[in-house]
N, C-alpha and C. Protein backbone atom coordinates (compact mmCIF):
# COMPACT_ATOMS: atom_id res chain seq x y z
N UNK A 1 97.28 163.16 90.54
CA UNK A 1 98.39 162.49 90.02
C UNK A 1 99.69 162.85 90.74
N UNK A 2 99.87 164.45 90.99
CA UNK A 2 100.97 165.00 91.76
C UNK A 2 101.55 163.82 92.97
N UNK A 3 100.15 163.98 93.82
CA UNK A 3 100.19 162.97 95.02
C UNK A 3 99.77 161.82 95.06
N UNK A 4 99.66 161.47 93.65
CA UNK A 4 100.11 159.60 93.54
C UNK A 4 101.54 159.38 93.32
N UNK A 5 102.39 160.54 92.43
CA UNK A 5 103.53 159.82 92.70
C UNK A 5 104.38 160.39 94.14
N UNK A 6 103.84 161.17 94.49
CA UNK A 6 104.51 161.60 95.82
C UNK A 6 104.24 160.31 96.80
N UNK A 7 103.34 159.59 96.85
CA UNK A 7 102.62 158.75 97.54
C UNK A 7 103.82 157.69 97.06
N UNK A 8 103.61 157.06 95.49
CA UNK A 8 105.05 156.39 95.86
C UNK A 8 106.31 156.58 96.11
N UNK A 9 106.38 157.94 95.64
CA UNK A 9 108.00 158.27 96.19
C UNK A 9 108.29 157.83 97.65
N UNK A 10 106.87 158.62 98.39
CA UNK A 10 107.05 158.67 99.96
C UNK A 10 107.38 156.93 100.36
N UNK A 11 106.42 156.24 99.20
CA UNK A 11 106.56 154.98 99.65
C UNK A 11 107.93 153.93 99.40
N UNK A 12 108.03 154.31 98.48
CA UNK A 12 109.67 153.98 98.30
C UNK A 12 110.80 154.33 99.19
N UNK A 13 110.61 155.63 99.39
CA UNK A 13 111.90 156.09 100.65
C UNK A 13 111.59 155.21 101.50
N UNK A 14 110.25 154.93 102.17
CA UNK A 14 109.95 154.23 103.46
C UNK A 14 110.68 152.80 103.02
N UNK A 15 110.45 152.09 101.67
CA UNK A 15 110.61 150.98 101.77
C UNK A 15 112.12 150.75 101.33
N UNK A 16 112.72 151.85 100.57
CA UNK A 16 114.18 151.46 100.93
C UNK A 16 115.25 152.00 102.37
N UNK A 17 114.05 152.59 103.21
CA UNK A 17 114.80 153.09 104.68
C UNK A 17 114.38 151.52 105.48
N UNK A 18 113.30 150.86 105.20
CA UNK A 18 113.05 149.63 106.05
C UNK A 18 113.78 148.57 105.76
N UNK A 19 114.36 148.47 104.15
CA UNK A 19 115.00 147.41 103.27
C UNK A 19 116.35 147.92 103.90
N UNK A 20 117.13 148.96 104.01
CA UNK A 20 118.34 149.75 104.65
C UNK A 20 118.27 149.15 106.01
N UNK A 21 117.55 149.16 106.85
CA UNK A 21 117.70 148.92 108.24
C UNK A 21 117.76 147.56 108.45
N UNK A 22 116.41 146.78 107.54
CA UNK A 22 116.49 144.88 107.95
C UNK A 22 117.94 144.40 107.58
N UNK A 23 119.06 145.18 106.51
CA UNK A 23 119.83 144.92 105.79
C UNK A 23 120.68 144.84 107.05
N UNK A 24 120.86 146.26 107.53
CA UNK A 24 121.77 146.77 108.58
C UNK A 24 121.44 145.10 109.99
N UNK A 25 120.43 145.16 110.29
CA UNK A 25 119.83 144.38 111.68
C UNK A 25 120.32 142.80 111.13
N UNK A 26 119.95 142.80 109.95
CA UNK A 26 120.53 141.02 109.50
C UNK A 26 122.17 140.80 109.40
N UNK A 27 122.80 142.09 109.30
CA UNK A 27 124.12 142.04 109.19
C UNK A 27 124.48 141.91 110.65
N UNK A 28 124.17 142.55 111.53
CA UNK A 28 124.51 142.54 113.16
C UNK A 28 124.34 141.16 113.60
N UNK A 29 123.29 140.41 113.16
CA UNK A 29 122.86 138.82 113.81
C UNK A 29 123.67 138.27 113.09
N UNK A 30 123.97 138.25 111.56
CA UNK A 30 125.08 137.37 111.50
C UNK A 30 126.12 137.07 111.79
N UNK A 31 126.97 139.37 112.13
CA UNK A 31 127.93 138.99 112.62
C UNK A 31 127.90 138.52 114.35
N UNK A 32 126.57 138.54 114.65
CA UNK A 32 126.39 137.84 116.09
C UNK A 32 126.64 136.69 116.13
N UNK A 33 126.29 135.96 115.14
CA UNK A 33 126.26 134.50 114.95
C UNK A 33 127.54 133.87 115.04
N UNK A 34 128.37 134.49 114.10
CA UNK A 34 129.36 133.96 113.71
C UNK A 34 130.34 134.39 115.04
N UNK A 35 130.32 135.28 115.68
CA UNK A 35 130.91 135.67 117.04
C UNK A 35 130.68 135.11 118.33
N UNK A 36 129.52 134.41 118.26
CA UNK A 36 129.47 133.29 119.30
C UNK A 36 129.44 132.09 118.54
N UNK A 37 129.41 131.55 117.33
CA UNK A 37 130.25 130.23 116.72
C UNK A 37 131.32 130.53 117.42
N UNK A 38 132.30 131.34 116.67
CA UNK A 38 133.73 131.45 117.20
C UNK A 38 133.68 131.11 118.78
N UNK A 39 133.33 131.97 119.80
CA UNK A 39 133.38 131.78 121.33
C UNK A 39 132.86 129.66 121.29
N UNK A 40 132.25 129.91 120.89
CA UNK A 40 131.70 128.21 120.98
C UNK A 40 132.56 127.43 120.91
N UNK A 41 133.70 127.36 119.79
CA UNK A 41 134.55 126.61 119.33
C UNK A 41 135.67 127.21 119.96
N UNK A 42 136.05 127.80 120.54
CA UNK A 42 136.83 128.47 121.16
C UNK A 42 136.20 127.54 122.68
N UNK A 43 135.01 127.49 123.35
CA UNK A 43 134.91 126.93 124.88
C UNK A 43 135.32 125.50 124.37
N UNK A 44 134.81 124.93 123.54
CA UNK A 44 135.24 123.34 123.02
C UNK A 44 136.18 123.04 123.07
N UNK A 45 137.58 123.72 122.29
CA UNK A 45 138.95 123.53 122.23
C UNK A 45 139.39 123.71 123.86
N UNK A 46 139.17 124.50 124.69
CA UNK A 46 139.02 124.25 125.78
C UNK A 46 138.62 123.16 126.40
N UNK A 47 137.35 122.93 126.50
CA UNK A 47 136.58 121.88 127.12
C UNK A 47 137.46 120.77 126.70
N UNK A 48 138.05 120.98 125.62
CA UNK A 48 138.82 119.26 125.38
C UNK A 48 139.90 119.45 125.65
N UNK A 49 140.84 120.54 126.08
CA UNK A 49 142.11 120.71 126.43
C UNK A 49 142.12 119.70 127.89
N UNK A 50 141.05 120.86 128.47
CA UNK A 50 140.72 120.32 129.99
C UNK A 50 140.16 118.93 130.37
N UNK A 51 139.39 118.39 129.35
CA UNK A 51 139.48 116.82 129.84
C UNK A 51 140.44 115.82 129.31
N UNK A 52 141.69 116.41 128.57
CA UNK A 52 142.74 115.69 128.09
C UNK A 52 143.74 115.64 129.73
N UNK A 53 144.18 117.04 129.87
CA UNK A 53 144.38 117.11 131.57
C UNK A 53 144.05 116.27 132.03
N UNK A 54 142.80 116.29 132.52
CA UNK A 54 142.01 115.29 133.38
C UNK A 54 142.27 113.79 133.33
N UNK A 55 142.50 113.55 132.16
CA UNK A 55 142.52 112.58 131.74
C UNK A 55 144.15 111.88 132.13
N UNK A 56 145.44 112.61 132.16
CA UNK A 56 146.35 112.58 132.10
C UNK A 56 146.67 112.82 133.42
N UNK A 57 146.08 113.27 134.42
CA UNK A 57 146.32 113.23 135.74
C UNK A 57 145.22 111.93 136.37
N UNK A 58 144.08 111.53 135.83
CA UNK A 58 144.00 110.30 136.57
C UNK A 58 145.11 109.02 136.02
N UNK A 59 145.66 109.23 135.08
CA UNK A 59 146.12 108.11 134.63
C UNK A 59 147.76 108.51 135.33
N UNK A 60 148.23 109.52 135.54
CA UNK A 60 149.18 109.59 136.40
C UNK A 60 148.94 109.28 138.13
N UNK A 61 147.86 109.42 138.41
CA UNK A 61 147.51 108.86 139.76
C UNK A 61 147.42 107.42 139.88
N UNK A 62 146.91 106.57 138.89
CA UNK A 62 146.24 104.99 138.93
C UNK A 62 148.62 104.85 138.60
N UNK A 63 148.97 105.71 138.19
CA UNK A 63 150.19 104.74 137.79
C UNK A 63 150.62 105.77 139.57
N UNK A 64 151.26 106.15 140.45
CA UNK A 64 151.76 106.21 140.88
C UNK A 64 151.55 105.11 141.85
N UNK A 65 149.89 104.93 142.03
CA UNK A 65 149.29 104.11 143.23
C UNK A 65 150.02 102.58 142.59
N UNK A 66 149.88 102.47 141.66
CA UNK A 66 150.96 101.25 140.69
C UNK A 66 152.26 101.39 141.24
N UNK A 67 153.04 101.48 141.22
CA UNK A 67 154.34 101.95 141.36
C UNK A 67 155.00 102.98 141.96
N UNK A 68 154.02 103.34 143.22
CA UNK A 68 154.38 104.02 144.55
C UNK A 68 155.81 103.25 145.08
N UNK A 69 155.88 102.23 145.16
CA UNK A 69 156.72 101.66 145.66
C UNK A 69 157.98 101.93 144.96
N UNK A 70 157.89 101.32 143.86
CA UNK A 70 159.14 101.84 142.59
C UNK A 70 159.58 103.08 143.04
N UNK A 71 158.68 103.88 143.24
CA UNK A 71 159.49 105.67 142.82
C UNK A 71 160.07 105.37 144.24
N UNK A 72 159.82 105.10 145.55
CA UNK A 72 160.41 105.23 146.43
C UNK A 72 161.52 104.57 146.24
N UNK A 73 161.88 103.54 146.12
CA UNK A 73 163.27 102.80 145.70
C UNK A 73 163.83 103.52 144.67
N UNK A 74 163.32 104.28 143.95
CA UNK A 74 164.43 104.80 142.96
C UNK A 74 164.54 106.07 143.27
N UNK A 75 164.16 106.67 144.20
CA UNK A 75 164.38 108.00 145.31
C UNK A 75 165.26 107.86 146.24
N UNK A 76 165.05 106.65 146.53
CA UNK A 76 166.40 105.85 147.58
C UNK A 76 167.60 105.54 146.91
N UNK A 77 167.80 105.93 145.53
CA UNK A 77 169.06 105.70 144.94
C UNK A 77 170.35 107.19 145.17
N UNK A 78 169.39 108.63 144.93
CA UNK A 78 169.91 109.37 145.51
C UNK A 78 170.29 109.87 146.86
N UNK A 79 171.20 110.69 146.80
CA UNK A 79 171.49 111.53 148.30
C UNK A 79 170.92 112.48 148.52
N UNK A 80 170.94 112.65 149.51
CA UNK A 80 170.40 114.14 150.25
C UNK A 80 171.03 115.11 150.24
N UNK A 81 171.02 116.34 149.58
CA UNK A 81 172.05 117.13 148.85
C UNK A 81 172.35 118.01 150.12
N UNK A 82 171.53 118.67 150.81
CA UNK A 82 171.42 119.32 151.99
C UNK A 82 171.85 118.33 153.43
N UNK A 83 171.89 116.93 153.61
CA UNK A 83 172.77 116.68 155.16
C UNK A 83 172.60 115.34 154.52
N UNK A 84 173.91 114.47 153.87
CA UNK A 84 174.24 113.79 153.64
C UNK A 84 174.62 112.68 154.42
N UNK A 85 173.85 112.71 155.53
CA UNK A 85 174.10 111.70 156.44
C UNK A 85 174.23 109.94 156.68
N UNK A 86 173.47 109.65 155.89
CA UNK A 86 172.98 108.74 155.51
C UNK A 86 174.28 108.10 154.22
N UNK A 87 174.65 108.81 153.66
CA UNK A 87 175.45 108.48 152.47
C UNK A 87 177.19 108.21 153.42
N UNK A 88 177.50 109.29 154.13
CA UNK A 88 178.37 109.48 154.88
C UNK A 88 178.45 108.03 156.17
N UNK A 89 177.05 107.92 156.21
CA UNK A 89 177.01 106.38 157.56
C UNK A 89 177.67 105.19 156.13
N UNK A 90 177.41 105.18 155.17
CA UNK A 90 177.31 104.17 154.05
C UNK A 90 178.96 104.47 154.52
N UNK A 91 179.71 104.93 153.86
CA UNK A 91 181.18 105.24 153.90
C UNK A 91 181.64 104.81 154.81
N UNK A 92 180.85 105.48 156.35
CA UNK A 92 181.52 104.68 157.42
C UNK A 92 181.38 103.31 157.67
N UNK A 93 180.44 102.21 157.29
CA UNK A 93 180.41 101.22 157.67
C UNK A 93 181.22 100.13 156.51
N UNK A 94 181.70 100.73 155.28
CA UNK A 94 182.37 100.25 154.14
C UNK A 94 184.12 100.08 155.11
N UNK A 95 184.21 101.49 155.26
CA UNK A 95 185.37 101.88 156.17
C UNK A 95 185.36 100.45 157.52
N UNK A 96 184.48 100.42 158.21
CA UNK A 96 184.96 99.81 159.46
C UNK A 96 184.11 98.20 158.86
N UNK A 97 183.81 97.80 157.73
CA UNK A 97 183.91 96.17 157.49
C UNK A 97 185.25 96.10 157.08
N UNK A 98 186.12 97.06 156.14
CA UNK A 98 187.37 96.87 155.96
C UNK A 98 188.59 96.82 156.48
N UNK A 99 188.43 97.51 157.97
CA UNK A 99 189.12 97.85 159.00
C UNK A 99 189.75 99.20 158.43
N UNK A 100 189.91 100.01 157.62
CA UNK A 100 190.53 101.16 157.02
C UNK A 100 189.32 101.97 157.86
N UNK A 101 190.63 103.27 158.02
CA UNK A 101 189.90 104.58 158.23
C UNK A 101 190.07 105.40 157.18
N UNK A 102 189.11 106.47 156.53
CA UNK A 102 188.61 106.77 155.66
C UNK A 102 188.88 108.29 156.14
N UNK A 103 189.46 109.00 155.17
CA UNK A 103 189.68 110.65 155.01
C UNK A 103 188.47 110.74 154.44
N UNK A 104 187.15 111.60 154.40
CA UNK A 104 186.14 111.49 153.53
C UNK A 104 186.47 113.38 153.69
N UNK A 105 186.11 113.87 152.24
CA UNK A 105 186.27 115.03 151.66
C UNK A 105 185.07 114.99 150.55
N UNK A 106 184.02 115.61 151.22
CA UNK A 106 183.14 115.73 150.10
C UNK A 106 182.93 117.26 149.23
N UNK A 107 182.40 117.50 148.30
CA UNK A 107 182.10 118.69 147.62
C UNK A 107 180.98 119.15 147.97
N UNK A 108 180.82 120.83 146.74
CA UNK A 108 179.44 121.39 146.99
C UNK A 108 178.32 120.52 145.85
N UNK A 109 177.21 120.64 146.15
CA UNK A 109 176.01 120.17 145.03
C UNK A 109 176.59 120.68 144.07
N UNK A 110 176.00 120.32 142.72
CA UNK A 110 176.63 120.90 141.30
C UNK A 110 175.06 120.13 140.56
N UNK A 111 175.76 121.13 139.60
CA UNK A 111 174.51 120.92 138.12
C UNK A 111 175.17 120.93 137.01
N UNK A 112 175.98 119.90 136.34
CA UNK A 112 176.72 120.46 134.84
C UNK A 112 175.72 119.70 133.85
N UNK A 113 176.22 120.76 132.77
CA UNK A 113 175.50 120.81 131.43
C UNK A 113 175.71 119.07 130.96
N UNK A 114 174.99 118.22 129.86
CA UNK A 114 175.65 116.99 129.84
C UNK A 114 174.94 116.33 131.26
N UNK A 115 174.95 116.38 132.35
CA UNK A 115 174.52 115.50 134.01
C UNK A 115 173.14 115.38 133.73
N UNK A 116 172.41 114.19 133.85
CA UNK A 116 170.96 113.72 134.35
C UNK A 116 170.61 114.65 135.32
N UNK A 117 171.36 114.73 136.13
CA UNK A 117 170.74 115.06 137.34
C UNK A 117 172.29 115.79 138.17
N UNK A 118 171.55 116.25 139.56
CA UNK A 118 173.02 117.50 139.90
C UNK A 118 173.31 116.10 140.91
N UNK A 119 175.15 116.26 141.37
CA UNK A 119 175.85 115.85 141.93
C UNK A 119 176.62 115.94 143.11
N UNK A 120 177.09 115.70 143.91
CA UNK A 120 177.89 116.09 144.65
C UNK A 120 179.39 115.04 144.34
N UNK A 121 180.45 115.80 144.62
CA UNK A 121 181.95 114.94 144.60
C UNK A 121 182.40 114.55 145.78
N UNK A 122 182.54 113.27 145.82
CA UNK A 122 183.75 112.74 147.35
C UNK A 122 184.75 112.50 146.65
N UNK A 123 185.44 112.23 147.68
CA UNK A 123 186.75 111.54 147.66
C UNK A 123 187.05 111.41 148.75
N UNK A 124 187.76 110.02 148.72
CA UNK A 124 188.18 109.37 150.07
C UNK A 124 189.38 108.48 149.65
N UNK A 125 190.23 108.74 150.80
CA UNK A 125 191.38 108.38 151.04
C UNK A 125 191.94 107.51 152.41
N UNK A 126 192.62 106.45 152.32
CA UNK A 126 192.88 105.62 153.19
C UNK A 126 194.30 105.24 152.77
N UNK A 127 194.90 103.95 153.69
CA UNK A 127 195.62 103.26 153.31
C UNK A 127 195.12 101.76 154.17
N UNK A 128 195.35 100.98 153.33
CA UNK A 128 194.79 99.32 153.62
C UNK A 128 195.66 98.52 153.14
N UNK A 129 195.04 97.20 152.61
CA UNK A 129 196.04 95.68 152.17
C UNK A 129 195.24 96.32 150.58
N UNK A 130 196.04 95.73 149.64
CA UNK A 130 195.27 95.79 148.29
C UNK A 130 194.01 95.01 148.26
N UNK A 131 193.80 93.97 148.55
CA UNK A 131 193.05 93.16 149.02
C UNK A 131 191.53 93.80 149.47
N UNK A 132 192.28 94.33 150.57
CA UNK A 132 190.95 95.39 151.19
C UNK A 132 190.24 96.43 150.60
N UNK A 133 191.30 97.15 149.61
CA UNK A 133 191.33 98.33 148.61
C UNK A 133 189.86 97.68 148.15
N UNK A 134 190.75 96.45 147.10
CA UNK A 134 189.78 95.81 146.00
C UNK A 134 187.97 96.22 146.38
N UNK A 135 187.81 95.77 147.71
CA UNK A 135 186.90 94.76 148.72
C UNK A 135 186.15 96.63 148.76
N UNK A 136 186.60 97.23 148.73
CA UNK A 136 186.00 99.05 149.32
C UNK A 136 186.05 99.48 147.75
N UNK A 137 186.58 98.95 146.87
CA UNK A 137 186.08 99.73 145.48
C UNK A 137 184.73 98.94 145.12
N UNK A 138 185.03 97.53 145.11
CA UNK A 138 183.40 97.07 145.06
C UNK A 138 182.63 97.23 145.96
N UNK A 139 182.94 97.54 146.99
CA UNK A 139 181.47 97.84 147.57
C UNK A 139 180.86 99.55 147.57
N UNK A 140 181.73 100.22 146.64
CA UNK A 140 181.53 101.79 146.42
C UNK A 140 180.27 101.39 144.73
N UNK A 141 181.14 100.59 144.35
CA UNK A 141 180.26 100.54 143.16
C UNK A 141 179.17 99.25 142.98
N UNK A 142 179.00 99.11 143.86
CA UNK A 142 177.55 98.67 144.51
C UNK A 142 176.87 98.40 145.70
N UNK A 143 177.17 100.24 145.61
CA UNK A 143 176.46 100.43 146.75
C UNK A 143 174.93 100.58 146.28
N UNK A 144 174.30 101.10 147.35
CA UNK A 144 172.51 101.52 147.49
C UNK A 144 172.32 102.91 146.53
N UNK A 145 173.51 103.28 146.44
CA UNK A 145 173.49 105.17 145.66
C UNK A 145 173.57 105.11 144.47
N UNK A 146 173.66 105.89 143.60
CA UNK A 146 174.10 106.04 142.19
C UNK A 146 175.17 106.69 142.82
N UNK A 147 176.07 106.20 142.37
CA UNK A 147 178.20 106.53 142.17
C UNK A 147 178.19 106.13 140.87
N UNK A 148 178.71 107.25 139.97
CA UNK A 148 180.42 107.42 139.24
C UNK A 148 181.35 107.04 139.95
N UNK A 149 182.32 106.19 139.62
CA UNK A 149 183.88 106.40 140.29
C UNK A 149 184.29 107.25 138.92
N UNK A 150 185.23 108.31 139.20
CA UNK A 150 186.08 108.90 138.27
C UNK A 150 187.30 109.05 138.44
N UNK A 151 187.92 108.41 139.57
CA UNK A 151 189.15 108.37 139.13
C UNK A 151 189.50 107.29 140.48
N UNK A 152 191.30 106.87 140.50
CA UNK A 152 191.56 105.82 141.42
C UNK A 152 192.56 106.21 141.43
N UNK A 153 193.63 106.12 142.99
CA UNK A 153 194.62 106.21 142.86
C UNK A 153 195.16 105.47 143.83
N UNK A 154 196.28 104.56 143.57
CA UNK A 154 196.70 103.60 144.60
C UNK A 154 198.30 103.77 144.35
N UNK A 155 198.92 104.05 145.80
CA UNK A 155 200.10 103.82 145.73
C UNK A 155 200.83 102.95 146.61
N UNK A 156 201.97 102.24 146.39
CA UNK A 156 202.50 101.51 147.23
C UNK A 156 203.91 102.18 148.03
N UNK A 157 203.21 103.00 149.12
CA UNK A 157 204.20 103.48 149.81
C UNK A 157 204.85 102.76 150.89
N UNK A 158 205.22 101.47 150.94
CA UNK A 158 205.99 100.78 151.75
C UNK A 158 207.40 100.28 150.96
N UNK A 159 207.28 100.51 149.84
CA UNK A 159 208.71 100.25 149.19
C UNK A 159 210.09 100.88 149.52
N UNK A 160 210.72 100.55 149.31
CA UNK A 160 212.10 100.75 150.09
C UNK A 160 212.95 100.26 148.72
N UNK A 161 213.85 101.46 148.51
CA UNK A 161 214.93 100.89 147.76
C UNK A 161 216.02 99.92 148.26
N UNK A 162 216.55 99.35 147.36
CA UNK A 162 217.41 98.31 147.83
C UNK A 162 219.01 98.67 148.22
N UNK A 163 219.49 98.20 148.91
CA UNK A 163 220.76 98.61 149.13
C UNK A 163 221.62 98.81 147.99
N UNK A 164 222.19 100.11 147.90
CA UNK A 164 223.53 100.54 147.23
C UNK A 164 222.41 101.17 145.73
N UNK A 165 220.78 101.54 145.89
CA UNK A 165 220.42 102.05 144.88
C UNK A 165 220.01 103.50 145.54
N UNK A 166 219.95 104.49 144.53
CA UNK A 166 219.41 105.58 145.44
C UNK A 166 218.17 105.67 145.73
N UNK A 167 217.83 106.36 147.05
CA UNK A 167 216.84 106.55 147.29
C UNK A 167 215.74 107.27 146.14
N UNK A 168 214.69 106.24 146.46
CA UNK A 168 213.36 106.92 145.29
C UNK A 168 213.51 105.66 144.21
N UNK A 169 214.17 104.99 143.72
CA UNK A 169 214.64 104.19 142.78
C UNK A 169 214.35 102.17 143.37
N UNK A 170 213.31 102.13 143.01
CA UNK A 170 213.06 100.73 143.49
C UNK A 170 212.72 99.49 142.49
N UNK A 171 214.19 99.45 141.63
CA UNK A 171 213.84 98.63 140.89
C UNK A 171 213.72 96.77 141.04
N UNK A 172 213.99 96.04 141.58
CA UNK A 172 213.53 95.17 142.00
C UNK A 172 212.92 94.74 142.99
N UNK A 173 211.71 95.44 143.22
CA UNK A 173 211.18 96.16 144.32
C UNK A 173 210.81 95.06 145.77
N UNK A 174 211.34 95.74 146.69
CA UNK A 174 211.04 95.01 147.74
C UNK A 174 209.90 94.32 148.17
N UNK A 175 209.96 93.61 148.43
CA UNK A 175 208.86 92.94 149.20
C UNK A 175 207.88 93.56 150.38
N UNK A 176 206.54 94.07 150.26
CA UNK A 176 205.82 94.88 151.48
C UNK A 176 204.74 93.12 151.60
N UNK A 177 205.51 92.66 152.58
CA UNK A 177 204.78 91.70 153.05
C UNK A 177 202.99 91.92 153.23
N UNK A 178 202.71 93.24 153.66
CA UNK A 178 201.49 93.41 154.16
C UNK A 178 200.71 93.78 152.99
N UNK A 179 201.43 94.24 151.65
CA UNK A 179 200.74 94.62 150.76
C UNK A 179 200.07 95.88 150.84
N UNK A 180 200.22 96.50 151.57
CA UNK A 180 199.80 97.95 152.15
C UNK A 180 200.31 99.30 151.02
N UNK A 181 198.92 99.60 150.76
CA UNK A 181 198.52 100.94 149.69
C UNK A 181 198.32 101.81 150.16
N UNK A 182 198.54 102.83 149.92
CA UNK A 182 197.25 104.24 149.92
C UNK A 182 196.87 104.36 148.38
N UNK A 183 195.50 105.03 149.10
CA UNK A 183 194.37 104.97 147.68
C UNK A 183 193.98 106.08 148.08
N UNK A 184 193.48 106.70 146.78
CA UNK A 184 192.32 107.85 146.71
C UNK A 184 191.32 107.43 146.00
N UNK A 185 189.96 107.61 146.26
CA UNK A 185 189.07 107.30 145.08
C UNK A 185 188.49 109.08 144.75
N UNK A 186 188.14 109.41 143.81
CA UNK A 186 187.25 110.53 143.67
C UNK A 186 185.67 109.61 143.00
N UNK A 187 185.05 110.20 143.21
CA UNK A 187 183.58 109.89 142.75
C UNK A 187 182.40 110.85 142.75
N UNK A 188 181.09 110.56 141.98
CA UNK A 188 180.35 111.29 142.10
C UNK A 188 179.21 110.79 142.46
N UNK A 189 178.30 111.71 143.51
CA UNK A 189 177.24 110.25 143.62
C UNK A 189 176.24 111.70 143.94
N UNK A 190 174.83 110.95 143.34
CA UNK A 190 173.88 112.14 142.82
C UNK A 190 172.68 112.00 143.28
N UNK A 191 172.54 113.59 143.15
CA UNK A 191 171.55 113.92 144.66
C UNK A 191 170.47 114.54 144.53
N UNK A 192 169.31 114.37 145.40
CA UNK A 192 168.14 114.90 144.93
C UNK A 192 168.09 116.19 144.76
């Protein structure tokens, strides 16, 4: 009898050390399980990040091959921030359809807060017929570039006071047959 119940005791320890361990081994696979679920759904959210990408760069390719042309014309609206040459020939040939010679004073590149995009400043100065002025402000503001004009300044320095008024004082102002101004324009015209 001694070693019948020793027999189950013995057998019991065995079967709650085997019931202890399958317990322990089923806990490890589940948390195995659930640790490569996670990694799983974790490569998925991936896997679909990456064919959203994919997806968003062929459809940016089929549109550039679309409208390759477009972006170049609207690349051709800016200047060349580094040798403005091209913008500067524009000026000169505005200048010599008008017959005016052109003071051209340009700035450094810029970036202000508020700006689409960074800028550079001219300004140019001549003197012409008003006429001509007119004829060189429209063709500044439609030109091939993106220009701001921001400011204008035209003066009529051929006036002459009239006899017996003082000088500087031109109130019934003489006649400048030629119509002859000086102008400043300032502007901004914006660059890649």
């Amino acid at each position: 009898m001694f070693q019948r119940r020793r027999f189950i005791v013995t057998i019991g320890i065995v079967c709650m050390m085997v019931l202890g361990i399958g317990v322990v081994i089923v806990m490890q696979v589940k948390n195995g399980i659930f640790q490569s679920a996670q990694e799983l759904r974790t490569m998925r959210v991936e896997a679909a990040k990456l064919e959203m990408e994919r997806k968003d760069i062929e459809r940016y390719r089929s549109f550039v091959l679309q409208k390759g042309s477009e972006w170049q014309s609207v690349n051709a609206l800016f200047v060349n921030a580094e040798t403005p040459i091209d913008f500067v020939e524009f000026l000169e040939e505005v200048a010599g359809k008008s017959g005016a010679v052109f003071s051209i004073n340009p700035g450094e590149r810029r970036a202000e807060e508020g700006e689409r995009w960074p800028f550079m400043r001219f300004q140019i100065s001549s003197s012409s017929s008003y006429l001509e002025f007119l004829k060189i402000l429209y063709e500044l503001e439609n030109s091939p570039y993106l220009i701001t004009v921001e400011g204008v300044t035209v003066n009529n320095s051929r006036l002459l006071p009239q006899q017996g008024q003082p000088s500087g004082i031109a109130k019934n102002l003489p006649q400048n047959p030629e119509g002859i101004v000086d102008f400043s324009i300032s502007f901004k015209v914006y660059v890649r």
